[in-house]
N, C-alpha and C. Protein backbone atom coordinates (compact mmCIF):
# COMPACT_ATOMS: atom_id res chain seq x y z
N UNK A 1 101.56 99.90 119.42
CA UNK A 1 100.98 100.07 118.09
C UNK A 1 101.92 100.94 117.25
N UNK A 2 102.34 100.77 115.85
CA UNK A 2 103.07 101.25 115.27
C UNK A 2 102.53 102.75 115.01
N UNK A 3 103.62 103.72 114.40
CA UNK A 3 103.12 105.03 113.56
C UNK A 3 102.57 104.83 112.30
N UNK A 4 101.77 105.72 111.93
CA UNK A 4 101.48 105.17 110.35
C UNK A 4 100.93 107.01 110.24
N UNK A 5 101.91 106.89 109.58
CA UNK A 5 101.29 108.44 108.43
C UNK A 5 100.98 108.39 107.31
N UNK A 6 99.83 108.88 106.82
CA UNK A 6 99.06 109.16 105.59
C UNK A 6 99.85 110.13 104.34
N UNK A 7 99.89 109.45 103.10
CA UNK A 7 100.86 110.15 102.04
C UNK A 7 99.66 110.42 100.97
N UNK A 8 98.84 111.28 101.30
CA UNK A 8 97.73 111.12 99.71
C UNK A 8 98.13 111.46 98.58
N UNK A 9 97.90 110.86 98.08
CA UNK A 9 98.05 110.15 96.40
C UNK A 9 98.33 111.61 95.79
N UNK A 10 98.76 111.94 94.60
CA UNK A 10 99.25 113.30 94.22
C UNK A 10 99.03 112.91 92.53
N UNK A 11 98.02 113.67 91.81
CA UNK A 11 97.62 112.89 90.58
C UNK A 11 97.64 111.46 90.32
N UNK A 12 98.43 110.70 89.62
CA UNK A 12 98.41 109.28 89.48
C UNK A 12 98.90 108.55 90.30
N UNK A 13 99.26 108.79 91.48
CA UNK A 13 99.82 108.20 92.77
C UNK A 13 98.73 107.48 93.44
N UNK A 14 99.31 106.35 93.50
CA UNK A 14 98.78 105.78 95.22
C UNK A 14 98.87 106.13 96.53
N UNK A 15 97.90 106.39 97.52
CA UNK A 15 98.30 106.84 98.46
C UNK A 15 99.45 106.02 99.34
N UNK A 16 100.04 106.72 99.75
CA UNK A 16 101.63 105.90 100.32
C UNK A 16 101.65 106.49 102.06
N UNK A 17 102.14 105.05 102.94
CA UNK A 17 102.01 105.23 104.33
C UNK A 17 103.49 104.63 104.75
N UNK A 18 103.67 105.88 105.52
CA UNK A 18 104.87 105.80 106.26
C UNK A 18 105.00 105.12 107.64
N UNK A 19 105.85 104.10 107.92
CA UNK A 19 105.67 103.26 108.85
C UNK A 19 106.45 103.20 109.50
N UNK A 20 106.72 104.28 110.95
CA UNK A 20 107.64 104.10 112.00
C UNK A 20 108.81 104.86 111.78
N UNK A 21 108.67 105.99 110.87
CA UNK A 21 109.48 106.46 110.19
C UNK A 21 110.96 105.79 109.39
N UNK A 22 110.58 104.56 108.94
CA UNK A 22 111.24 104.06 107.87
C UNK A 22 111.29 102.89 107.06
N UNK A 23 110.03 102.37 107.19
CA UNK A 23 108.84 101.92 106.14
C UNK A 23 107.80 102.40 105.15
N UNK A 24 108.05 102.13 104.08
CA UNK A 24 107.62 103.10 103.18
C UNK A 24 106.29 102.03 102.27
N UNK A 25 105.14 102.32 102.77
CA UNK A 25 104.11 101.15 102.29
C UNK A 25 103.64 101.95 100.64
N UNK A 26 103.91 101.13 99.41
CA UNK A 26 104.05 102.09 98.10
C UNK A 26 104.58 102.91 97.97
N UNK A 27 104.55 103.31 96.83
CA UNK A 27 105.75 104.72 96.13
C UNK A 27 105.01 105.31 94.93
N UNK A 28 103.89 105.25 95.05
CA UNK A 28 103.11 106.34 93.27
C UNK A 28 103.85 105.35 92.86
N UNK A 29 103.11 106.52 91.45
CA UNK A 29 103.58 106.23 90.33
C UNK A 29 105.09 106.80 89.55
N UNK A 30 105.55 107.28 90.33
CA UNK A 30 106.75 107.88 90.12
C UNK A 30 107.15 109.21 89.50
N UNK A 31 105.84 109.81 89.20
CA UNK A 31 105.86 111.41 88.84
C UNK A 31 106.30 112.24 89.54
N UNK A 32 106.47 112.29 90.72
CA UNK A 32 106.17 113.38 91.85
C UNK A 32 107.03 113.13 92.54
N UNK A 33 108.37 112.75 92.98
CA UNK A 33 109.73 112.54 93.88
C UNK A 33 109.62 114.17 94.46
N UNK A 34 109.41 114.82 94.28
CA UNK A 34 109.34 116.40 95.37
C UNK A 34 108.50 116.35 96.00
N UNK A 35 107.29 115.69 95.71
CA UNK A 35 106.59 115.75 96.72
C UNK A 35 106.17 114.90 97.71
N UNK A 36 106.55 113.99 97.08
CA UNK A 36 106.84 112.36 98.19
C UNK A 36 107.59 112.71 99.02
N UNK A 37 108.76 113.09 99.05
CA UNK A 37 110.28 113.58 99.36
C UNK A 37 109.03 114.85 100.45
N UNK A 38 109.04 115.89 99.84
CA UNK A 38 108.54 116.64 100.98
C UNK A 38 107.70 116.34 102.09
N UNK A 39 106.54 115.31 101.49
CA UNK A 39 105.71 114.79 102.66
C UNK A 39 106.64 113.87 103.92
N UNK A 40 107.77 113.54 103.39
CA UNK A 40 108.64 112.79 104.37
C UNK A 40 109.26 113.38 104.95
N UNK A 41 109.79 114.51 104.61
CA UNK A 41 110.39 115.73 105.36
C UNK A 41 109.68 116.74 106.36
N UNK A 42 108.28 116.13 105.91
CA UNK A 42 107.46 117.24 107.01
C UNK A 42 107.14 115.97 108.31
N UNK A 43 107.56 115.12 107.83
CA UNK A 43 107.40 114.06 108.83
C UNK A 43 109.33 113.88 110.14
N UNK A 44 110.09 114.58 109.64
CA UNK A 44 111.85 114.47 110.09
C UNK A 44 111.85 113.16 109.48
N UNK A 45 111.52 112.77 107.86
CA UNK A 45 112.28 111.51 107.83
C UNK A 45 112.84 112.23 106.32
N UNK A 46 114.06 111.53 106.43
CA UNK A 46 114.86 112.08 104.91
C UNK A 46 114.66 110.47 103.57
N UNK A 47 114.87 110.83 102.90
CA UNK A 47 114.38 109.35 101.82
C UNK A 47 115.14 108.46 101.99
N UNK A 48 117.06 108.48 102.40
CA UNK A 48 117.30 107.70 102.60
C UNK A 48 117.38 107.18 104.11
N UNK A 49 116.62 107.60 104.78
CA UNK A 49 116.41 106.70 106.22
C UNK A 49 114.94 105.91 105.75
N UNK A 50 114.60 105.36 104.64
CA UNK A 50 113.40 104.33 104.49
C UNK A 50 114.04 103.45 104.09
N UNK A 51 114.58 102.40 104.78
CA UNK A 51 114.48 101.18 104.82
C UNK A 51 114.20 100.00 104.22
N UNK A 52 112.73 100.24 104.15
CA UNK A 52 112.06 98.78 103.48
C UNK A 52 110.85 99.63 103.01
N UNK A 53 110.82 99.10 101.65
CA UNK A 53 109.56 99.94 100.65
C UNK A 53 108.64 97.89 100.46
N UNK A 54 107.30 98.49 100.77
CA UNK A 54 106.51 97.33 100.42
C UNK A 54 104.89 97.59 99.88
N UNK A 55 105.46 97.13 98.72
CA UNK A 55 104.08 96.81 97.58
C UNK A 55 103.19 96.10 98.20
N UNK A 56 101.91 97.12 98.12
CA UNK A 56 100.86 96.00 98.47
C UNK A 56 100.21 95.39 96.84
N UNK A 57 100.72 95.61 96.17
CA UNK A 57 100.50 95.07 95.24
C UNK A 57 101.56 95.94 94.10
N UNK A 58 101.26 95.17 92.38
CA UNK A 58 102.72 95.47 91.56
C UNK A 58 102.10 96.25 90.55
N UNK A 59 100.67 97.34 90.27
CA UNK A 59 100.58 98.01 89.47
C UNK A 59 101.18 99.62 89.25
N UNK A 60 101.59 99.66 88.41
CA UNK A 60 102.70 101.25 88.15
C UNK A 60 101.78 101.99 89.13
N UNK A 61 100.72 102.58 89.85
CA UNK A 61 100.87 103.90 90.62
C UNK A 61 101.50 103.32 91.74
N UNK A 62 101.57 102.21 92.21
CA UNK A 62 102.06 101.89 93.91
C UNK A 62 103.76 101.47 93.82
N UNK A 63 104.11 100.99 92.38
CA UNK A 63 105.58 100.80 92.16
C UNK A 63 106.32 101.93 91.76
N UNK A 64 105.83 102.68 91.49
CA UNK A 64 106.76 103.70 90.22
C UNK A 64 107.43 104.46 90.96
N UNK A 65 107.39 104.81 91.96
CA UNK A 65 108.40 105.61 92.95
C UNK A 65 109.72 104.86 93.27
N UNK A 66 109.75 103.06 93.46
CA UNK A 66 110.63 102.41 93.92
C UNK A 66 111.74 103.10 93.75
N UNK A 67 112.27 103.18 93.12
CA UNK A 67 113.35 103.95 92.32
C UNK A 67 114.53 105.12 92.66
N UNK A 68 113.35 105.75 93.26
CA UNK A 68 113.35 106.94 94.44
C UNK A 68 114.05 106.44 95.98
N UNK A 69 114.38 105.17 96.18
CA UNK A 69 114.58 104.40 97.16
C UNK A 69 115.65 103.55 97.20
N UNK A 70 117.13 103.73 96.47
CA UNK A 70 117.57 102.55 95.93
C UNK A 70 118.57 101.60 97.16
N UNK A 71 118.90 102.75 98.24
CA UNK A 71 119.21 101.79 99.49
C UNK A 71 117.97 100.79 100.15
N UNK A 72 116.91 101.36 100.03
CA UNK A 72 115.40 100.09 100.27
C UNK A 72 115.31 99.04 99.92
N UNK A 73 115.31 98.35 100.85
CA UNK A 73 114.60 96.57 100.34
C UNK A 73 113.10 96.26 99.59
N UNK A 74 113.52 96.21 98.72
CA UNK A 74 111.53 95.98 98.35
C UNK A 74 111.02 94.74 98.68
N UNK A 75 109.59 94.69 98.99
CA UNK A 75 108.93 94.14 99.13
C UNK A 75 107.51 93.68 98.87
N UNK A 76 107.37 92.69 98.43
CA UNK A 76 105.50 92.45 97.65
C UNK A 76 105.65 90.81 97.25
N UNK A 77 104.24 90.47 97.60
CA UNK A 77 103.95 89.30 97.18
C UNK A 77 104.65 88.45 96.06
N UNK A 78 104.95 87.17 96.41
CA UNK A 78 106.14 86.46 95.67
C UNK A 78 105.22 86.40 93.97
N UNK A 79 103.68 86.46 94.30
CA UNK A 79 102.89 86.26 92.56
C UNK A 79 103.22 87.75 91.97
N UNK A 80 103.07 88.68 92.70
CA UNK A 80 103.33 89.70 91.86
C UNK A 80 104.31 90.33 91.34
N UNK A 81 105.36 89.58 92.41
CA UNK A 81 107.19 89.98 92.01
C UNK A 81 107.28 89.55 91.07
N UNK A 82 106.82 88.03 90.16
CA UNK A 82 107.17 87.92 89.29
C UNK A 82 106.51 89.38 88.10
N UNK A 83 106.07 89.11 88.43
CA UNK A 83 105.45 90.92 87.09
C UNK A 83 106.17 91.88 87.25
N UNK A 84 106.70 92.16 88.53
CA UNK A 84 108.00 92.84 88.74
C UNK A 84 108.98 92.61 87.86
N UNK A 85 109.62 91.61 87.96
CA UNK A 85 110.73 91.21 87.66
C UNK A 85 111.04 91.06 86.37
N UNK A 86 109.99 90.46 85.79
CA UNK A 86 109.70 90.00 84.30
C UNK A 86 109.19 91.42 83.75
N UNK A 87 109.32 92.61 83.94
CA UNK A 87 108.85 93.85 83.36
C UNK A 87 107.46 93.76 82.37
N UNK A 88 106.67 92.82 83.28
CA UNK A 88 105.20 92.87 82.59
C UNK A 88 104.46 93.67 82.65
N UNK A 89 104.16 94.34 81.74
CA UNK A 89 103.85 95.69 81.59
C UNK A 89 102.37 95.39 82.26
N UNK A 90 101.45 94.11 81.14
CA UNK A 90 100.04 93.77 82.06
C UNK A 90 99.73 93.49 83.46
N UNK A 91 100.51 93.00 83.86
CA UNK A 91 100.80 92.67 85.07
C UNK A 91 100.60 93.89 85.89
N UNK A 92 101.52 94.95 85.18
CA UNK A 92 101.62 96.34 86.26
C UNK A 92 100.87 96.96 85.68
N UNK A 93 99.61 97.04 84.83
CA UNK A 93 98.88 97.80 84.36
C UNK A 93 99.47 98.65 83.55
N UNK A 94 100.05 99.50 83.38
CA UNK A 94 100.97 100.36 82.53
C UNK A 94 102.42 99.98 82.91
N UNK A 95 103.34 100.45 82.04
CA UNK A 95 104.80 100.66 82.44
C UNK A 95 105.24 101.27 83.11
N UNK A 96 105.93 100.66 84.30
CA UNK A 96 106.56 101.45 85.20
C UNK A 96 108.33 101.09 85.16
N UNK A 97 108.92 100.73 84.07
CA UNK A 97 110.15 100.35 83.89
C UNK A 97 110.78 100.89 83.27
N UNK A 98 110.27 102.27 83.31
CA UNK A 98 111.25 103.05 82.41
C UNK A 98 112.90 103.19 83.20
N UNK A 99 112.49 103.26 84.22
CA UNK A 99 113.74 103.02 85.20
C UNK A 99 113.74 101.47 85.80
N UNK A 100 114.95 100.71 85.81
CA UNK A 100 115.48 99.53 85.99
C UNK A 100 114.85 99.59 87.85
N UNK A 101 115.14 100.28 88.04
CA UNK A 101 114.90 100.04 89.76
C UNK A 101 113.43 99.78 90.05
N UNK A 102 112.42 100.00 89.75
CA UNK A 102 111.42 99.62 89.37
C UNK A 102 110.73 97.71 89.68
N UNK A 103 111.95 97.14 88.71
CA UNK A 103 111.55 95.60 88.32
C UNK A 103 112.11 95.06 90.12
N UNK A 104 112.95 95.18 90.55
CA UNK A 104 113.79 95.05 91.88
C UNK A 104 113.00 94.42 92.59
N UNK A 105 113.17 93.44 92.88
CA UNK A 105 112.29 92.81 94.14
C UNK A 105 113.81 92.14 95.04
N UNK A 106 113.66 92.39 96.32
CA UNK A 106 114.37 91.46 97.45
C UNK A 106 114.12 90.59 98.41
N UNK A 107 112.38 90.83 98.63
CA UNK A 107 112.13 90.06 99.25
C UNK A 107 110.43 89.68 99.01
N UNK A 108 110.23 88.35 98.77
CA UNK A 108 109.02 87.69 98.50
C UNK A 108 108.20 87.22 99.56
N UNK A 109 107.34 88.11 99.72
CA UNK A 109 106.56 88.05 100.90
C UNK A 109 105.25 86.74 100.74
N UNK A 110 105.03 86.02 101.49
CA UNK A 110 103.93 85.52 101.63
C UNK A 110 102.90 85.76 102.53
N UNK A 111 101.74 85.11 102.62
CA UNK A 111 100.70 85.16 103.26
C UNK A 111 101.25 84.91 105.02
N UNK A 112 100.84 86.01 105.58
CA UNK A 112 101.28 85.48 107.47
C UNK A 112 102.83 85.81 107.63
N UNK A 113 103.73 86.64 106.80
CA UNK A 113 104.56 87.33 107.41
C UNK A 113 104.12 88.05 108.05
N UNK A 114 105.41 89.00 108.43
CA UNK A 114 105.51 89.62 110.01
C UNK A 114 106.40 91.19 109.44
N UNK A 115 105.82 91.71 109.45
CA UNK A 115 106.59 93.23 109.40
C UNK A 115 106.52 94.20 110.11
N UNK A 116 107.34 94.61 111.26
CA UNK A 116 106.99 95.75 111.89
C UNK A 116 105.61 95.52 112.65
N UNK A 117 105.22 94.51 112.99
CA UNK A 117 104.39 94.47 114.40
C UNK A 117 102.75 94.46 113.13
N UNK A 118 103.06 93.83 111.97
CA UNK A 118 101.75 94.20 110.98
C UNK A 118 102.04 92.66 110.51
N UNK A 119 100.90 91.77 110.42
CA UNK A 119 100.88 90.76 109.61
C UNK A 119 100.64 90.89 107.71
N UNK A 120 101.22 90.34 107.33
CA UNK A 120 101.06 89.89 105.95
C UNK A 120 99.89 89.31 105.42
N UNK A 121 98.70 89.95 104.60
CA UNK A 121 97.28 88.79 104.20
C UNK A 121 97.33 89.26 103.24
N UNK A 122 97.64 87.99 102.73
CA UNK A 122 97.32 87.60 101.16
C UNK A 122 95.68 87.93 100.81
N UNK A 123 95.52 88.92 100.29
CA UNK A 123 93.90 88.94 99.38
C UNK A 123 94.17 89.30 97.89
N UNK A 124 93.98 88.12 97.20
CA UNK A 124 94.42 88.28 95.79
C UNK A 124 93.10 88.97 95.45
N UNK A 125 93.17 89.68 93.86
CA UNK A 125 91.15 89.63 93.48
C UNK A 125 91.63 91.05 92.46
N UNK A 126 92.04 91.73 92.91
CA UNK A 126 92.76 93.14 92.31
C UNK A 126 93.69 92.64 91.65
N UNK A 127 94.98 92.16 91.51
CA UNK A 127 96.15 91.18 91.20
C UNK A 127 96.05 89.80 92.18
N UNK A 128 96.62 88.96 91.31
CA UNK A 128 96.88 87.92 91.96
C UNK A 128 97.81 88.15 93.24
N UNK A 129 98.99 88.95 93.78
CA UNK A 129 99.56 89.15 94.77
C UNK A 129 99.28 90.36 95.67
N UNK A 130 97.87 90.73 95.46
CA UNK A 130 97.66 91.57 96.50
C UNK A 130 97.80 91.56 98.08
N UNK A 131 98.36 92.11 98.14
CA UNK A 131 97.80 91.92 100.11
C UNK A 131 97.69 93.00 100.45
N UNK A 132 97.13 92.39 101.87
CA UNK A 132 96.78 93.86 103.36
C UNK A 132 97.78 93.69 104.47
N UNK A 133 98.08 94.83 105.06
CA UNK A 133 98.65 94.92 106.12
C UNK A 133 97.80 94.94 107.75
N UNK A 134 98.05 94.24 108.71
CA UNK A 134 97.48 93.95 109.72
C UNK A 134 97.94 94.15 110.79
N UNK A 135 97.70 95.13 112.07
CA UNK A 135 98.00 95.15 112.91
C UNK A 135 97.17 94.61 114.52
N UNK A 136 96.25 94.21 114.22
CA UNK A 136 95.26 93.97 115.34
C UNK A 136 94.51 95.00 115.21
N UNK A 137 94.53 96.59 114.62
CA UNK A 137 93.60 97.51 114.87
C UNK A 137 93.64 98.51 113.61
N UNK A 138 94.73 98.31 112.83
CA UNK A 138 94.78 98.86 111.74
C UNK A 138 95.33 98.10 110.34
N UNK A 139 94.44 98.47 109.10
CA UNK A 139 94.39 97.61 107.98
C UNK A 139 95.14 98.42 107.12
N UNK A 140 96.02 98.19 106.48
CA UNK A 140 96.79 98.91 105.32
C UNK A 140 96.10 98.09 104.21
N UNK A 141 95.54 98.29 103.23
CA UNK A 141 94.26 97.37 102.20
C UNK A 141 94.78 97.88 101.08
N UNK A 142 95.34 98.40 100.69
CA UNK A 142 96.65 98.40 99.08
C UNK A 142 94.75 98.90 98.12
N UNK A 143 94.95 98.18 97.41
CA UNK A 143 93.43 98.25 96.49
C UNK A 143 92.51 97.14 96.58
N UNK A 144 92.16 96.52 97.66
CA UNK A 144 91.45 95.50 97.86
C UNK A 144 89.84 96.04 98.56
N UNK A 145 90.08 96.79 99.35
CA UNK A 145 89.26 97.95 99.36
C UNK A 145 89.39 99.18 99.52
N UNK A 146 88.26 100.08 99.82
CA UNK A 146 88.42 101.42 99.81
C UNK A 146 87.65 102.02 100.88
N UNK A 147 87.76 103.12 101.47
CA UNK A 147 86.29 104.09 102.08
C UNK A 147 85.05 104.03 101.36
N UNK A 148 83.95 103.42 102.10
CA UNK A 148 82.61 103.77 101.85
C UNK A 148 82.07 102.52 100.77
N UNK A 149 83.25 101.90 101.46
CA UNK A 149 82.39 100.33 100.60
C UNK A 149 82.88 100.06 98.94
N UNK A 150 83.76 100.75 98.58
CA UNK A 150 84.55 100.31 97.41
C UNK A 150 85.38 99.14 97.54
N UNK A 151 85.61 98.47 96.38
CA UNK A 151 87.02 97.56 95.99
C UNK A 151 87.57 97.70 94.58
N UNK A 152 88.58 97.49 94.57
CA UNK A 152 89.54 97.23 93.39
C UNK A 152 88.83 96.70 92.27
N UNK A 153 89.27 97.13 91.33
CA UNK A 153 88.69 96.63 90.04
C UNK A 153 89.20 94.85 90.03
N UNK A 154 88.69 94.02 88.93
CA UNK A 154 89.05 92.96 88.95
C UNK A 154 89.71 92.63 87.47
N UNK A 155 89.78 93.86 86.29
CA UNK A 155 89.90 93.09 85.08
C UNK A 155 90.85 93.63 84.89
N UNK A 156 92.03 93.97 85.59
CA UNK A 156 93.37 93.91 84.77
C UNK A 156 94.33 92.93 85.76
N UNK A 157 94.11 92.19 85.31
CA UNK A 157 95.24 90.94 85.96
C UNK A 157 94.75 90.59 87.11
N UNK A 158 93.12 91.16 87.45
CA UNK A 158 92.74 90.09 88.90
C UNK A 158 91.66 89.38 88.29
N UNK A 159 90.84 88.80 89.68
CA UNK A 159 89.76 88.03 89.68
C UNK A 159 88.53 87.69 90.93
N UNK A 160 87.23 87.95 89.87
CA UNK A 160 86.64 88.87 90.85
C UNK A 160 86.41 87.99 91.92
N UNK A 161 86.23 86.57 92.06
CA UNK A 161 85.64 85.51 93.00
C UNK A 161 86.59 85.72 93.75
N UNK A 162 88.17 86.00 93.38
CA UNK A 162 88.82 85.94 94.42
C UNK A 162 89.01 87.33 95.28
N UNK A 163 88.31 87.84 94.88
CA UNK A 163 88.38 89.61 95.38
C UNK A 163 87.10 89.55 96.66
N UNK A 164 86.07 88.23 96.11
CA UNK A 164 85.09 88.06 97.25
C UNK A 164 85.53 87.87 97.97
N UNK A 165 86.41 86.57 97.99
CA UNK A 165 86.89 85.47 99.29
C UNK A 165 87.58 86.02 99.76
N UNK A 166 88.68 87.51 99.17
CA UNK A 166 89.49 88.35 100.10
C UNK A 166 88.62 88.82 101.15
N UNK A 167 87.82 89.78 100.46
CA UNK A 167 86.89 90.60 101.51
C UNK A 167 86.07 90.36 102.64
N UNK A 168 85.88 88.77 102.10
CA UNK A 168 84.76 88.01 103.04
C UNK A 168 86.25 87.68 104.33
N UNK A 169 87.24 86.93 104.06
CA UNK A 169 88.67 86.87 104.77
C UNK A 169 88.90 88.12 105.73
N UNK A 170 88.82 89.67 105.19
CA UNK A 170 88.35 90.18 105.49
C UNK A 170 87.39 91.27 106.95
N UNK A 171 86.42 90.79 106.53
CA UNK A 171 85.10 90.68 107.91
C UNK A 171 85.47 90.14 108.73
N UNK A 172 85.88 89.09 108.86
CA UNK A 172 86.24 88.18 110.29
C UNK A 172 87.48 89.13 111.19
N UNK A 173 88.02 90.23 110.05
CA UNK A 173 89.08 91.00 111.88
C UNK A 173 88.49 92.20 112.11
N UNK A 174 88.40 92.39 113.50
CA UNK A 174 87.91 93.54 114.13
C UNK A 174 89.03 95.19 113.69
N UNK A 175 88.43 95.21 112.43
CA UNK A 175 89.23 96.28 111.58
C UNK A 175 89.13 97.78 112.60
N UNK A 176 89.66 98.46 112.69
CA UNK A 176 89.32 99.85 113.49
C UNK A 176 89.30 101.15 112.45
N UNK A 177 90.71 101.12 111.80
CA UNK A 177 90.77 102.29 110.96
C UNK A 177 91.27 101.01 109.54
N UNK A 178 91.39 102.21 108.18
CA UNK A 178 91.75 101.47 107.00
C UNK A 178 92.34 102.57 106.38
N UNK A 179 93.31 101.73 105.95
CA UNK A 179 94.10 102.84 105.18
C UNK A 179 94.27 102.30 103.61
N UNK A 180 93.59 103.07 102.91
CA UNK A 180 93.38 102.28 101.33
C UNK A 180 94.75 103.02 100.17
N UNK A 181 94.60 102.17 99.03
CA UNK A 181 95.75 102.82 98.28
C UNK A 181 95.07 104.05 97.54
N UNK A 182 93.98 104.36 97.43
CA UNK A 182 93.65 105.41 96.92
C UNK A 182 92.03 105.93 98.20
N UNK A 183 92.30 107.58 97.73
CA UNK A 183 91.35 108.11 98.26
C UNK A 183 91.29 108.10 100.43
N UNK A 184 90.02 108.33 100.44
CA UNK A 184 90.17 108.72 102.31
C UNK A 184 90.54 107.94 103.21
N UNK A 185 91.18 108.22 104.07
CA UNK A 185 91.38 106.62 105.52
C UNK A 185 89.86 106.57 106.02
N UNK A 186 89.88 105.62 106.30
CA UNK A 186 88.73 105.27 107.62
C UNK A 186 88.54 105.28 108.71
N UNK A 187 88.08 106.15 109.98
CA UNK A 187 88.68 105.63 111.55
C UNK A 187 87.43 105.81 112.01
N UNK A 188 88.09 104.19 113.00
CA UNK A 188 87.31 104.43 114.20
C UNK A 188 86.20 103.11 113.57
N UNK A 189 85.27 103.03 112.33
CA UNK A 189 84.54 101.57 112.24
C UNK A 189 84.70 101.37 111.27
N UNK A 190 85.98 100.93 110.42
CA UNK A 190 86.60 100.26 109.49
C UNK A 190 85.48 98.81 109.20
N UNK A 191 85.48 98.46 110.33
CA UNK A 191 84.69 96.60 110.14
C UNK A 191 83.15 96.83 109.45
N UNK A 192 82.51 97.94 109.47
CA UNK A 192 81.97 98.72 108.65
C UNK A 192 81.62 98.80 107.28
N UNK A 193 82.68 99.61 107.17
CA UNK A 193 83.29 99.55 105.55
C UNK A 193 83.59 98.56 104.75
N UNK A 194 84.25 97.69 105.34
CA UNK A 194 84.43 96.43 104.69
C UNK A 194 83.09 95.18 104.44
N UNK A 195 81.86 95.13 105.57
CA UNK A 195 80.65 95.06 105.48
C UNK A 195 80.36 95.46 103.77
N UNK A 196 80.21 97.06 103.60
CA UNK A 196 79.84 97.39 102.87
C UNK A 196 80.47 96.90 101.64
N UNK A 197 81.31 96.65 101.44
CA UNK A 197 82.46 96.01 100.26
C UNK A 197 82.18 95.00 99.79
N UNK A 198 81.75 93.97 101.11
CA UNK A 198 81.43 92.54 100.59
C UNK A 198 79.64 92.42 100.34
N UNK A 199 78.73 93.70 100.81
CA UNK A 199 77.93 93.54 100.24
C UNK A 199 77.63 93.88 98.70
N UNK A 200 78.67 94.25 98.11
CA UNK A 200 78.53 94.97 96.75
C UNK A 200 78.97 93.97 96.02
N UNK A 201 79.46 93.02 96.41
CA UNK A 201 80.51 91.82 95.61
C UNK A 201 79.19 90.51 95.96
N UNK A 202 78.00 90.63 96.37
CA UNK A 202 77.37 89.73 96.50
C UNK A 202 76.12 89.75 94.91
């Protein structure tokens, strides 16, 4: 089973998880490079031993750090790279292009890749290119859900039917812990939580 360390969110940041010490799952919003930077240092990882930075989705708090990373491969869903790429501001909810490194995409992930021992699931509903990360026992869930039975909003560039069919997608894995882009992890009955998610979307 992989490492996964917890990066909580620091004002407008997404919470960001460190993977194996040099996978970097989000990057904030890009305010805070000292303290991103320090949480990785209290971990023995320095910024440039991260590797591969991957968007679970393309709105400015989970992109805006990219930047901070420029030996990193990025990575995020091939629908949302385009909003990347194309510096769509709607797309990313606010601007996160004030810096060029930002728009950068290298690699277009689809549904059922393979990263580091974590599958790739496509759950659009938040953005059209949202996904979760999957390991057999642990969920990396970007903003698709949250602790205690939350999900992602649906009205800036998602959609809510498809935010159901994520969640309901969802229920069917024996989730253990969850690690959301904002706010607390979950451990121990994740499959739970996500219960609770899809009963709120009914």
């Amino acid at each position: 089973m992989s490492s996964i360390v917890f990066i909580i969110g620091f004002n407008y940041d997404s919470n960001c998880f460190l993977i194996n010490d040099k996978i970097l799952v989000d990057t904030g919003a890009g305010h805070n490079k000292d303290y991103l930077f320090s949480k990785l240092r209290e971990n023995g990882v320095e910024p440039e031993d991260i590797e591969l930075i991957v968007n679970t989705h393309c709105h400015f708090d989970h992109i805006g750090g990219n930047h901070f990373f420029p030996d990193a491969k990025i990575a995020v869903h091939k629908v949302d790279a385009a909003s990347m790429k194309n510096k769509d501001t709607l797309g990313t909810s606010l601007s996160a292009f004030e810096n060029e490194g930002n728009s950068r995409v290298d690699i277009e992930l689809e549904d059922g890749d393979k990263i580091e021992g974590f599958e790739v699931i496509h759950t659009p509903g938040h953005t059209g290119g949202g996904i979760c990360l999957w390991d057999g026992e642990n969920l990396i869930s970007g903003d698709t859900i949250f602790a205690g039975g939350g999900v992602g909003r649906t009205d800036i560039g998602g959609d809510y039917q498809d935010m159901k069919n994520s969640v309901k997608k969802l229920m069917e894995l024996d989730v253990k812990n969850i690690y959301p882009g904002h706010g607390p992890i979950v451990e121990n009955n994740g499959k739970e939580h996500i219960k609770m998610s899809y009963s709120l979307l009914l």
